[in-house]
Structure formats: C-alpha cells, structure tokens
C-alpha atoms as a PDB file:
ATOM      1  CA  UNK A   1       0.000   0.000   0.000  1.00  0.00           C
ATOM      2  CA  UNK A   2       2.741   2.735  -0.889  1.00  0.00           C
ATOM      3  CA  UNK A   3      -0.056   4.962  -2.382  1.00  0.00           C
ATOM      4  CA  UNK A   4      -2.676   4.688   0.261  1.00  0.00           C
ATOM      5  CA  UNK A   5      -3.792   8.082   1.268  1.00  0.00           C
ATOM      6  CA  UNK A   6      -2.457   9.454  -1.981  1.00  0.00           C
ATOM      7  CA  UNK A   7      -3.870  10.885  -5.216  1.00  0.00           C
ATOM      8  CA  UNK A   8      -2.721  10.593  -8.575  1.00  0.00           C
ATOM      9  CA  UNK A   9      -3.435  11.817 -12.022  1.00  0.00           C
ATOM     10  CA  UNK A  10      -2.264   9.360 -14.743  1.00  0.00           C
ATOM     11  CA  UNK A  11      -2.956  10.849 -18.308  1.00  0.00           C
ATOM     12  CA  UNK A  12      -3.145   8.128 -21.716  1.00  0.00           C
ATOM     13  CA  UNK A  13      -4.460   5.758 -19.469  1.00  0.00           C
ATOM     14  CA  UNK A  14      -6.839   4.041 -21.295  1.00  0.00           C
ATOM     15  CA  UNK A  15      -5.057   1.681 -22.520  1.00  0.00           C
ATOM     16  CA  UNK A  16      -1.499  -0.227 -22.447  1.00  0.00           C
ATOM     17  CA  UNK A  17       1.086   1.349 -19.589  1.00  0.00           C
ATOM     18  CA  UNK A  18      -0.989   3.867 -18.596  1.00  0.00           C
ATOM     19  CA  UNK A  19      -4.049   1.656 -17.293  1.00  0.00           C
ATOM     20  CA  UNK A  20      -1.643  -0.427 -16.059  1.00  0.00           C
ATOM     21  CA  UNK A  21      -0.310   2.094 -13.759  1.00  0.00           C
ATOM     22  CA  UNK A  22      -3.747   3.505 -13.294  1.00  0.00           C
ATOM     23  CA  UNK A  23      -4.855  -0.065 -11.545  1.00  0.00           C
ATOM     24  CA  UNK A  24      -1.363  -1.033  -9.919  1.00  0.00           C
ATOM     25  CA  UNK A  25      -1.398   2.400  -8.271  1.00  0.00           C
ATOM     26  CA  UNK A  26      -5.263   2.492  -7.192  1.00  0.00           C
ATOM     27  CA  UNK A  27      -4.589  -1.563  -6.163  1.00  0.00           C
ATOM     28  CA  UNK A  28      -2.078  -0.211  -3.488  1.00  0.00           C
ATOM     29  CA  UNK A  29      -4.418   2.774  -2.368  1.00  0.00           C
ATOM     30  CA  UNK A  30      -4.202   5.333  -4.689  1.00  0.00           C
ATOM     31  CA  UNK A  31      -7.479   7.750  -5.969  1.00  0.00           C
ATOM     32  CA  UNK A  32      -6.877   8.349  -9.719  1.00  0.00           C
ATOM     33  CA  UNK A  33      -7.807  10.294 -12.131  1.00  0.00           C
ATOM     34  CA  UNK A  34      -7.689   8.953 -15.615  1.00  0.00           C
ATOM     35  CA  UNK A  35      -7.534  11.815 -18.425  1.00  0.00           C
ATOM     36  CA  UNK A  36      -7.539  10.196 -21.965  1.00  0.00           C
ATOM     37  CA  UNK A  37      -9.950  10.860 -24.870  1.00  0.00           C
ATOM     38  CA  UNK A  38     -10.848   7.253 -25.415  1.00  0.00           C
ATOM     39  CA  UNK A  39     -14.483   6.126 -24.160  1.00  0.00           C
ATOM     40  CA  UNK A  40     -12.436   3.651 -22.971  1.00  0.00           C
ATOM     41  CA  UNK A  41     -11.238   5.261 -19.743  1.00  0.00           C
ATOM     42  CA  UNK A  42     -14.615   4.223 -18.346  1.00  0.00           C
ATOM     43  CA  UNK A  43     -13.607   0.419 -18.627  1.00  0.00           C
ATOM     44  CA  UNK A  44     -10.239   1.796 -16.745  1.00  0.00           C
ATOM     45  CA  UNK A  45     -12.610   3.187 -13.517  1.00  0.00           C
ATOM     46  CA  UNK A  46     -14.816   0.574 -13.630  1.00  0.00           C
ATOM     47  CA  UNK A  47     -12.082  -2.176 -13.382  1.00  0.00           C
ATOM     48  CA  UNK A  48     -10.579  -0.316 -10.481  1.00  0.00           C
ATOM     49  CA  UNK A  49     -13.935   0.275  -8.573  1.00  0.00           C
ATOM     50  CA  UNK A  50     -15.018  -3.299  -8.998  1.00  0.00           C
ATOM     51  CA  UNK A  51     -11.347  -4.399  -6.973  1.00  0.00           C
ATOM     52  CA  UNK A  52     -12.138  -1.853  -4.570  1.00  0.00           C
ATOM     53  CA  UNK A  53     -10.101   1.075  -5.398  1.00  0.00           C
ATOM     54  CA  UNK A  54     -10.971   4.663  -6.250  1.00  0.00           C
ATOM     55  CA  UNK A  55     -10.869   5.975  -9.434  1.00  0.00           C
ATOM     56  CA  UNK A  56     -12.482   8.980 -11.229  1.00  0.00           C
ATOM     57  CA  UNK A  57     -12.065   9.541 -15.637  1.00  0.00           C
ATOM     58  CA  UNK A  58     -12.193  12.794 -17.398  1.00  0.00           C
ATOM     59  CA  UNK A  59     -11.848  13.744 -21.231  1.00  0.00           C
ATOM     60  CA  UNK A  60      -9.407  16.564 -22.525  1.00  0.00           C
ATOM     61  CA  UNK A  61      -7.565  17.374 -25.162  1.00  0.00           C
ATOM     62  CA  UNK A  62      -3.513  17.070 -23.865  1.00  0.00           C
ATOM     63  CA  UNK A  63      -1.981  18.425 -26.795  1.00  0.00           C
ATOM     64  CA  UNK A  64      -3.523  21.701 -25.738  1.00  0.00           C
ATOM     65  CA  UNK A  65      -2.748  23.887 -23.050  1.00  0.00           C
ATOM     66  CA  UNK A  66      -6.334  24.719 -21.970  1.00  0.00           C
ATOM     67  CA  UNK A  67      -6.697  21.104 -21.746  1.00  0.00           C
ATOM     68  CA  UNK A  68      -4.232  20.215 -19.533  1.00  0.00           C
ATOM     69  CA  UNK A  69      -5.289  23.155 -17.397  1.00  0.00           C
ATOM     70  CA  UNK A  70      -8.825  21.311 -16.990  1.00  0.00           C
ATOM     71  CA  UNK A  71      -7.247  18.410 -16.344  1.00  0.00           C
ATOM     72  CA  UNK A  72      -5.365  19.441 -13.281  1.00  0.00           C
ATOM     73  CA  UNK A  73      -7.532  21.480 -12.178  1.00  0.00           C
ATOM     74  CA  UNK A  74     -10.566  18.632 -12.327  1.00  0.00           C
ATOM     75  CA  UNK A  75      -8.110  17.045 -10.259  1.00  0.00           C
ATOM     76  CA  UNK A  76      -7.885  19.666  -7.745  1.00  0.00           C
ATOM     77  CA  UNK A  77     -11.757  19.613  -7.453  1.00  0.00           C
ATOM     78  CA  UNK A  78     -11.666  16.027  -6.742  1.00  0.00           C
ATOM     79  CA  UNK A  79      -8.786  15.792  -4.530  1.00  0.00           C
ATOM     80  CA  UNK A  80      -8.217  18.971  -2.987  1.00  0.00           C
ATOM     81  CA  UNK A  81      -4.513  18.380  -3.844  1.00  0.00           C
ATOM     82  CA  UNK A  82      -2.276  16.209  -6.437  1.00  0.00           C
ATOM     83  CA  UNK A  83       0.398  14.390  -5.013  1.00  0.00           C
ATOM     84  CA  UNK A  84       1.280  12.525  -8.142  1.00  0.00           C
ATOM     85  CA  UNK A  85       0.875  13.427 -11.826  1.00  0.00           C
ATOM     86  CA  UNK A  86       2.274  10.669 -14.315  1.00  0.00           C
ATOM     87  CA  UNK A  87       2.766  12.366 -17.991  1.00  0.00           C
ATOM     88  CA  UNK A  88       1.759   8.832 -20.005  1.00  0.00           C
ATOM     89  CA  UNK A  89      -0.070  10.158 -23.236  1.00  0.00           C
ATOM     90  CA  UNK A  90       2.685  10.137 -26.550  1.00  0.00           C
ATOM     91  CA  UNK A  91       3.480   7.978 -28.969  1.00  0.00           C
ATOM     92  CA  UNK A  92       4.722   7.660 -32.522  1.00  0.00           C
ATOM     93  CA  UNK A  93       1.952   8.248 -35.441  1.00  0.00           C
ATOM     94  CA  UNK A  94       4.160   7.800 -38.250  1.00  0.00           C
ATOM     95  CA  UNK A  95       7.150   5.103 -38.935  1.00  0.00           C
ATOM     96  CA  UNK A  96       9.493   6.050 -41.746  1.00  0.00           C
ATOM     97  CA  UNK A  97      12.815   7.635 -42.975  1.00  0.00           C
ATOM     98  CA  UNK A  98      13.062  11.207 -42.183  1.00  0.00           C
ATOM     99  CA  UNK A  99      13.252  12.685 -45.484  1.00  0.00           C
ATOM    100  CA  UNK A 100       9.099  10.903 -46.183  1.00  0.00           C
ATOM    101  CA  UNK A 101       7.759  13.030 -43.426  1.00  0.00           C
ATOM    102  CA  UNK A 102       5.498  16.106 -44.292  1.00  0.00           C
ATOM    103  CA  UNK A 103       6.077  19.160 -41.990  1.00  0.00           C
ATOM    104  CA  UNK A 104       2.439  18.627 -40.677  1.00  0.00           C
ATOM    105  CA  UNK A 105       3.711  15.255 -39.662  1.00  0.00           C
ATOM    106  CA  UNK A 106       6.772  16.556 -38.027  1.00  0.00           C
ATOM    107  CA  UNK A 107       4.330  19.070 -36.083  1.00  0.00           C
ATOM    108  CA  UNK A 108       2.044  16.396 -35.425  1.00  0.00           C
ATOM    109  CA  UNK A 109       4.413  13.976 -33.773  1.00  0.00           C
ATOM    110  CA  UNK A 110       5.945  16.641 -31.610  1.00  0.00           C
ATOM    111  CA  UNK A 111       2.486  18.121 -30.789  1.00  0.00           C
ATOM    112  CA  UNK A 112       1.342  14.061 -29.739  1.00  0.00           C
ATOM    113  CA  UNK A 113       4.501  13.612 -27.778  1.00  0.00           C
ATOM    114  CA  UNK A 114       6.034  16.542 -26.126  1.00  0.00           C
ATOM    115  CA  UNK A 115       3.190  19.153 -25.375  1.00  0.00           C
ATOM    116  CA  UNK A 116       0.955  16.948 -23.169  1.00  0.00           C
ATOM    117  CA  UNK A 117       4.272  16.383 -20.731  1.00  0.00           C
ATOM    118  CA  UNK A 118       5.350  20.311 -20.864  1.00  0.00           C
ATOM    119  CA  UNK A 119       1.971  21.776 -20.271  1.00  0.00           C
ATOM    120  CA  UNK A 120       0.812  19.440 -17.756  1.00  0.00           C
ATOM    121  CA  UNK A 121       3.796  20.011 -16.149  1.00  0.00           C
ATOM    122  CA  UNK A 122       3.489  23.476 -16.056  1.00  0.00           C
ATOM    123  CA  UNK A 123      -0.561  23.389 -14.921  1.00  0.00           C
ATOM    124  CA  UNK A 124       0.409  20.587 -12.261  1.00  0.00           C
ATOM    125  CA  UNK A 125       2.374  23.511 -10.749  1.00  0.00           C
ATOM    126  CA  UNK A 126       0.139  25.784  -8.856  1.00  0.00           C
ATOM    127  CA  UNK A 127      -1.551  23.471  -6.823  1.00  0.00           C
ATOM    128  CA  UNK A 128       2.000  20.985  -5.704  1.00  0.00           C
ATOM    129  CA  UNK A 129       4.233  24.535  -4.706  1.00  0.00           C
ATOM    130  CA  UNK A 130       1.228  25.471  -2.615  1.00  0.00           C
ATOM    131  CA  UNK A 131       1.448  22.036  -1.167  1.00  0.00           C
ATOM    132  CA  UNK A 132       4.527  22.303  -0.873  1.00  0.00           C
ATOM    133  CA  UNK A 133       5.114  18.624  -2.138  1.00  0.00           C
ATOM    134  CA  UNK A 134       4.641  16.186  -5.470  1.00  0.00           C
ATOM    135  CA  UNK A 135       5.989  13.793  -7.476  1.00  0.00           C
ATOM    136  CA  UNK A 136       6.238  14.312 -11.294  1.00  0.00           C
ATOM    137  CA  UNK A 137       6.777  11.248 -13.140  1.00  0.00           C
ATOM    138  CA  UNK A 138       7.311  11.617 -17.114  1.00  0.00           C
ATOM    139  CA  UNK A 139       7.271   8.774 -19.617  1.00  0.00           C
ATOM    140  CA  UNK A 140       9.978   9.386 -22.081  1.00  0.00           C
ATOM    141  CA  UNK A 141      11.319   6.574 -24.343  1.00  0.00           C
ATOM    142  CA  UNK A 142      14.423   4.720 -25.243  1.00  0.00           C
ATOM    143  CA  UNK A 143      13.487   5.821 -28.903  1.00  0.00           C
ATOM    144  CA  UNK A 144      15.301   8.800 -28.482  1.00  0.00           C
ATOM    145  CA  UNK A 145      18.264   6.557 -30.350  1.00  0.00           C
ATOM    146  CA  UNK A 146      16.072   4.547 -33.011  1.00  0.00           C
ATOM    147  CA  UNK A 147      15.466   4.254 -36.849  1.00  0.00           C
ATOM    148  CA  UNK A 148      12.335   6.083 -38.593  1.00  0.00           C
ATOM    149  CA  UNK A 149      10.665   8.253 -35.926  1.00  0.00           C
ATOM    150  CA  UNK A 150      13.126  11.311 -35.874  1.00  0.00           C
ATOM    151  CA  UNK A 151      10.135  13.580 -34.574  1.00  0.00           C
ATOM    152  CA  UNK A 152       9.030  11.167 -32.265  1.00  0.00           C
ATOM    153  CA  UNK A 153      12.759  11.510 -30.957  1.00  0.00           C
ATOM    154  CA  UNK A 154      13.404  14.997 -31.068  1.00  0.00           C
ATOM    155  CA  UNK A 155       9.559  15.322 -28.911  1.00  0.00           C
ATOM    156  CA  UNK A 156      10.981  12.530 -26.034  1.00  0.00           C
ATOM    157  CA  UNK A 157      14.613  13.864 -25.981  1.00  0.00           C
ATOM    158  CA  UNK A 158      12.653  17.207 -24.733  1.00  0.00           C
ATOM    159  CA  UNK A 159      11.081  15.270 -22.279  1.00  0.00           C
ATOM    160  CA  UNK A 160      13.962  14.222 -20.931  1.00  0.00           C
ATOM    161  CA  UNK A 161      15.089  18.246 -21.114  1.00  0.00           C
ATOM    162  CA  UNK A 162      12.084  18.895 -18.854  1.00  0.00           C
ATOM    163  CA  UNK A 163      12.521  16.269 -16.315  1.00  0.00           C
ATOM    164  CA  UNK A 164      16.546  17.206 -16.291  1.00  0.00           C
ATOM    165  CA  UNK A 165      16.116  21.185 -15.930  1.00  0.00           C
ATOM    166  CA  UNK A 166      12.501  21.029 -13.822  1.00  0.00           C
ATOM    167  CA  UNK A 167      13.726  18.875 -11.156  1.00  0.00           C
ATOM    168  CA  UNK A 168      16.210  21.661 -10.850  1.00  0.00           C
ATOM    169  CA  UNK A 169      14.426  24.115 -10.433  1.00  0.00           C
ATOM    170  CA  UNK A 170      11.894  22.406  -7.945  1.00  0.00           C
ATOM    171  CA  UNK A 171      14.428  20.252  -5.851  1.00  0.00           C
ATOM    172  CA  UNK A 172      14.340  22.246  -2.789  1.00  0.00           C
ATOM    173  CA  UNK A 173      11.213  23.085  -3.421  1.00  0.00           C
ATOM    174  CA  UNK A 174      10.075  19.552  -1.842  1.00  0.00           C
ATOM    175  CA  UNK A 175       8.737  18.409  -5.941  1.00  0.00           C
ATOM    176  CA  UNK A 176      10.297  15.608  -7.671  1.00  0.00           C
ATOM    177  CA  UNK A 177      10.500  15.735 -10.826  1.00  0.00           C
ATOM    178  CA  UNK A 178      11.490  11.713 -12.647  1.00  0.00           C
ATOM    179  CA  UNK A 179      11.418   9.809 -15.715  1.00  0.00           C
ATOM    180  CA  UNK A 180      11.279   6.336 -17.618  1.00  0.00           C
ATOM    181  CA  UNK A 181      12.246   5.465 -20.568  1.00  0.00           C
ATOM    182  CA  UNK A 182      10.511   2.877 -22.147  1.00  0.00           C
ATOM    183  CA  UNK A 183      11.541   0.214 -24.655  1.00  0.00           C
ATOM    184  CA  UNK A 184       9.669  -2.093 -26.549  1.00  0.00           C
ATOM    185  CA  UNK A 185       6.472  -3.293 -24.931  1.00  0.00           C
ATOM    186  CA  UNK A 186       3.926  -6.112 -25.518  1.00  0.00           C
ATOM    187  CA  UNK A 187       0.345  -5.125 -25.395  1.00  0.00           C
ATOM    188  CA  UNK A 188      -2.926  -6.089 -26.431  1.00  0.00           C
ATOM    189  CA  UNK A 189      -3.956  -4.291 -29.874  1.00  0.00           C
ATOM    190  CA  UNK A 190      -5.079  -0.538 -29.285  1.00  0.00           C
ATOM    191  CA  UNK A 191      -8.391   0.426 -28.626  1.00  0.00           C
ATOM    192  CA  UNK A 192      -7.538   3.482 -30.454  1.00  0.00           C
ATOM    193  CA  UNK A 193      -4.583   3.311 -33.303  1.00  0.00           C
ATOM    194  CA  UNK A 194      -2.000   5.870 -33.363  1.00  0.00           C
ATOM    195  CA  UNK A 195      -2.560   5.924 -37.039  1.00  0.00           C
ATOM    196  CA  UNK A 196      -5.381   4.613 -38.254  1.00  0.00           C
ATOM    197  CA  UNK A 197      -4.327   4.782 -42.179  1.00  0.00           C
ATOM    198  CA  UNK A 198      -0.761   3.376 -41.439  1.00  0.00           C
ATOM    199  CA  UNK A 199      -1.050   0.956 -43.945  1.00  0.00           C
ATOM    200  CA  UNK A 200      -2.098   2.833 -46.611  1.00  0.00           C
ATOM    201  CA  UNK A 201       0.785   6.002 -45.954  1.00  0.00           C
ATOM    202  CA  UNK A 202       3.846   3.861 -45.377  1.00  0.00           C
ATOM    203  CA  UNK A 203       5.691   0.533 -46.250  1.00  0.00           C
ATOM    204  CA  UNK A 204       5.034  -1.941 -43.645  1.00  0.00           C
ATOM    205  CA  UNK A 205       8.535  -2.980 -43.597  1.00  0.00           C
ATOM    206  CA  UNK A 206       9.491   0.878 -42.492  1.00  0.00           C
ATOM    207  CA  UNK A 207       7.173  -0.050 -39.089  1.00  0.00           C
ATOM    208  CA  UNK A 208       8.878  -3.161 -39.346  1.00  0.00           C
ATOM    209  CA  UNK A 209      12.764  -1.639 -38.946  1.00  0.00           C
ATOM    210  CA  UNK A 210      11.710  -0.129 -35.395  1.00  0.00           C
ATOM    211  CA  UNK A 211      10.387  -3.763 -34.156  1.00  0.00           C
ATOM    212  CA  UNK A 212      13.759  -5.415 -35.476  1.00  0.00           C
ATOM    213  CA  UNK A 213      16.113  -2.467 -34.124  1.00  0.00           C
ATOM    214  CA  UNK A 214      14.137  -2.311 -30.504  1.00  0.00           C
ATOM    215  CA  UNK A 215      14.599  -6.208 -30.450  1.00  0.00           C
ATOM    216  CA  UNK A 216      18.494  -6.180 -31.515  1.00  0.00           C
ATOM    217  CA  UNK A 217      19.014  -2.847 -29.033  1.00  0.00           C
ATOM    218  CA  UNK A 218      17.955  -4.980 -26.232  1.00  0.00           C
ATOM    219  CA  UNK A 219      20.311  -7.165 -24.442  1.00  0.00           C
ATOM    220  CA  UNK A 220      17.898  -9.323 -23.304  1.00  0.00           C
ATOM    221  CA  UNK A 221      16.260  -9.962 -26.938  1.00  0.00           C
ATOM    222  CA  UNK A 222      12.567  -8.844 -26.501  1.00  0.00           C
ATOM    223  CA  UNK A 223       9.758  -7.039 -25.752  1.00  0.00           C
ATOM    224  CA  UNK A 224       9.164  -5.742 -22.143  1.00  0.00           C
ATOM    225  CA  UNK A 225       5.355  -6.488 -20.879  1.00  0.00           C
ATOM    226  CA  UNK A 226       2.907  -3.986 -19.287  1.00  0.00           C
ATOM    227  CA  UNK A 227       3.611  -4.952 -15.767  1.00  0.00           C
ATOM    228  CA  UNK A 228       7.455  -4.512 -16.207  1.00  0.00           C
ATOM    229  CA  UNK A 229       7.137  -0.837 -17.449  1.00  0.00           C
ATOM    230  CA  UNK A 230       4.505   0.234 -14.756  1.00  0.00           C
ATOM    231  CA  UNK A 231       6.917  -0.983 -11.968  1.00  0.00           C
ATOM    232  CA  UNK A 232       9.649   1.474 -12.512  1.00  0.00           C
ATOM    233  CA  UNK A 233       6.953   4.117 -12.923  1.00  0.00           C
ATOM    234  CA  UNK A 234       5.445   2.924  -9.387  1.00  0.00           C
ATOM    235  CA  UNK A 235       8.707   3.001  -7.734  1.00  0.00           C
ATOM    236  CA  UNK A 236       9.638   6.609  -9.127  1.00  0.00           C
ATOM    237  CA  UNK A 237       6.243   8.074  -7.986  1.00  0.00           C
ATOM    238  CA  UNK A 238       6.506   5.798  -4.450  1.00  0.00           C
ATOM    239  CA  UNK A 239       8.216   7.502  -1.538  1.00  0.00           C
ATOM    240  CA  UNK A 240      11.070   4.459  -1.861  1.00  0.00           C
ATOM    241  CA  UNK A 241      12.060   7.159  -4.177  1.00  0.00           C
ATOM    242  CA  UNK A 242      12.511  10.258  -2.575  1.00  0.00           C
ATOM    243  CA  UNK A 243      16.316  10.597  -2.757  1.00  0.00           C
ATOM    244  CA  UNK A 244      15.793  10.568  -6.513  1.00  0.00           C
ATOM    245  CA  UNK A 245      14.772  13.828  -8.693  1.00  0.00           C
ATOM    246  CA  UNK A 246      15.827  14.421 -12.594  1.00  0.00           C
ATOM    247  CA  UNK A 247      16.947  11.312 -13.731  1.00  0.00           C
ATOM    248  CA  UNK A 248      15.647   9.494 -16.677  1.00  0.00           C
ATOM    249  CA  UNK A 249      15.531   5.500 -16.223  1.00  0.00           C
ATOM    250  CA  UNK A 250      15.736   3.232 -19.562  1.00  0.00           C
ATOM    251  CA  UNK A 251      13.701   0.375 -19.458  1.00  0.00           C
ATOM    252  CA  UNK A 252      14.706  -1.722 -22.415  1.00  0.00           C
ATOM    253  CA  UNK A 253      16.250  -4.384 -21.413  1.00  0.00           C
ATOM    254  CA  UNK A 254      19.594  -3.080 -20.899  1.00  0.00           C
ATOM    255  CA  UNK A 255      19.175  -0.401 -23.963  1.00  0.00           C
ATOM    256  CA  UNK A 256      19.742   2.941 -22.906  1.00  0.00           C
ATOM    257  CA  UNK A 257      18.628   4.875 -25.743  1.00  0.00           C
END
C-alpha cells in the first residue's frame, strides 16, 4: 500500500502502460484520475472500482494547453490536492525515414509527444508549490536513439530536457520531478490506433525496422510487458524514491537509448 492516502493523475491511461499504472497504483491505495480521450477510460474506472479502489475519468484534449489546465484542475476539485501526476499520453503516429515526413507530420508527432508532458507540467504547478510537495513522473522513451521516428525523438529527448532542468528548479522546493524510458512493450492491440491509415501512408517494412532495431538494441532480446514498465513508474512516484529527482531511467532491457 505505498499509495494509500495518496492521489494521482495518470494521463493516456486508457489503454497499455498507462491503465496499467492507473490499476497497480489504485490496487495499493491510490485515488486516480484517468484523463484520456478514449471512451475507454470508463472500462479503466470501472475495473478499479469493482477491486475496490478509487478511481475517477475525465476527457481533454492534452496536446492543448487549456486542456491540460482542466485536467489538473478537475483534479484539484476532486482531490483537494495532487500528489502525483504521471505524464503517459505520446506515442509515434508515423514510422518512416526522415526525409518521407510532411512538416504537418513533423508538427504532429511533436504536438502528440512533447506538449501533453510540458503543459501538464506546467498546470500541475500551482496546486503541488502550494502544497509544498509532489511527485512528477514523465514517460519518455528509449526511442530517443532509433530508426524512422526522428520527430518522435526529437519530442521525447525534450522530455527528458524537462525532467533534467525542472527537477532543478523544484528540488528544494520539496517536488520531484522523474522519468522512464521505455523500450519495446507487448500489449494487447489498441483500442484506439496511433494511425489509423498506417497501412495505406507507409511501407510496412518501415514499421517493421523499429520492431527489429528495438529487439536487436535490447540485451535481453525482446519485448518488455505492461507490468514490467509500470513498476519502474510505481517506484519513481513511491516515496522508496525520494532521494531521486531528474533522472531518466531506460527500461529496455539493458538499452539505454
């Protein structure tokens, strides 16, 4: 029970690592909030009520600023304070040599990727330095090295900019501020694609050169699974923790990105 007593905002949790950290955390006591546009953040709550936990959903757009702003502030209503805020929502859209991507693509991915962590950083602000506490944990990637999703890089190598330079800023300020990085992770199919049209705007074998270069990056020869990426995530955002602020930890089976 490292979270009982403590509330949390986990945003892209839905589906994949973010639900997964969304039940772990409510499983040993945590009240979430789940922000993701998918209906399927209902599913999430419901889950986590039926085992006995406490959970709460809300819909906002992350990629803008007013909608983080709602987000945390939704949270604020609820809990009357945020001790944890875990930046989950990113992901690449397109996979494919740089020179193939359109500038709206380029925009796109960063927009996906970057802005949901910086803003809600920034809103999740207010209400943690009047606290005088909180635990940021952002969800970066070990793509930050990788073939075919140069955006998608450039967006998670500023994430790990912001956890770097905000932990900083905040570290006597009693506010954490951590990071994973995430490798290659098995999941059941996505509610909601990335890309829906995938297959008709790029060669399957350019989606196919990230599987085969996150497989041969790894030391240990495979995908990670849900429950191996939430851990580290857990641990960060647990008080076990709390000698640790503005490091970024790979977890790709020994690839550090």
């Amino acid at each position: 029970m490292r979270f009982a007593n403590k509330t949390m905002i986990v945003t892209g949790a839905a589906q994949g690592i973010g639900r997964m950290v969304a039940e772990c955390a409510a499983a040993e006591g945590a009240e979430v909030l789940i922000v993701d546009r998918s209906d399927a953040r209902d599913d999430v709550v419901a889950s986590i009520r039926d085992a006995g936990g406490k959970a709460h959903a809300i819909s906002e757009n992350l990629e803008t600023w007013e909608g983080c702003e709602k987000a945390i502030a939704k949270g604020v209503e609820l809990f009357g304070h945020i001790d944890i805020l875990v930046n989950n929502v990113g992901g690449t859209i397109w996979a494919k040599p740089f020179e193939f991507y359109e500038p709206a693509q380029i925009d796109a991915e960063i927009s996906r990727s970057l802005f949901p962590t910086i803003y809600c950083c920034r809103a999740v602000l207010e209400p943690m330095l009047k606290a005088g506490k909180g635990v940021i944990v952002n969800v970066s990637s070990i793509a930050t090295r990788g073939l075919n999703r140069v955006p998608y890089a450039a967006a998670k190598g500023g994430v790990n900019a912001i956890t770097a330079s905000l932990a900083w800023e905040l570290g006597e300020r009693g506010i954490r501020v951590v990071a994973t990085a995430p490798g290659g992770t098995e999941a059941p199919p996505r509610i909601v694609p990335r890309n829906p049209n995938a297959a008709t705007e790029q060669p399957e074998d350019w989606y196919q050169t990230i599987v085969d270069q996150t497989v041969q990056s790894s030391f240990m020869k495979r995908y990670g699974t849900l429950k191996e990426q939430a851990a580290p995530i857990l641990f960060l955002a647990s008080d076990e923790a709390s000698y640790l602020t503005g490091v970024t930890l790979p977890v790709g089976g020994g690839d550090l990105g």
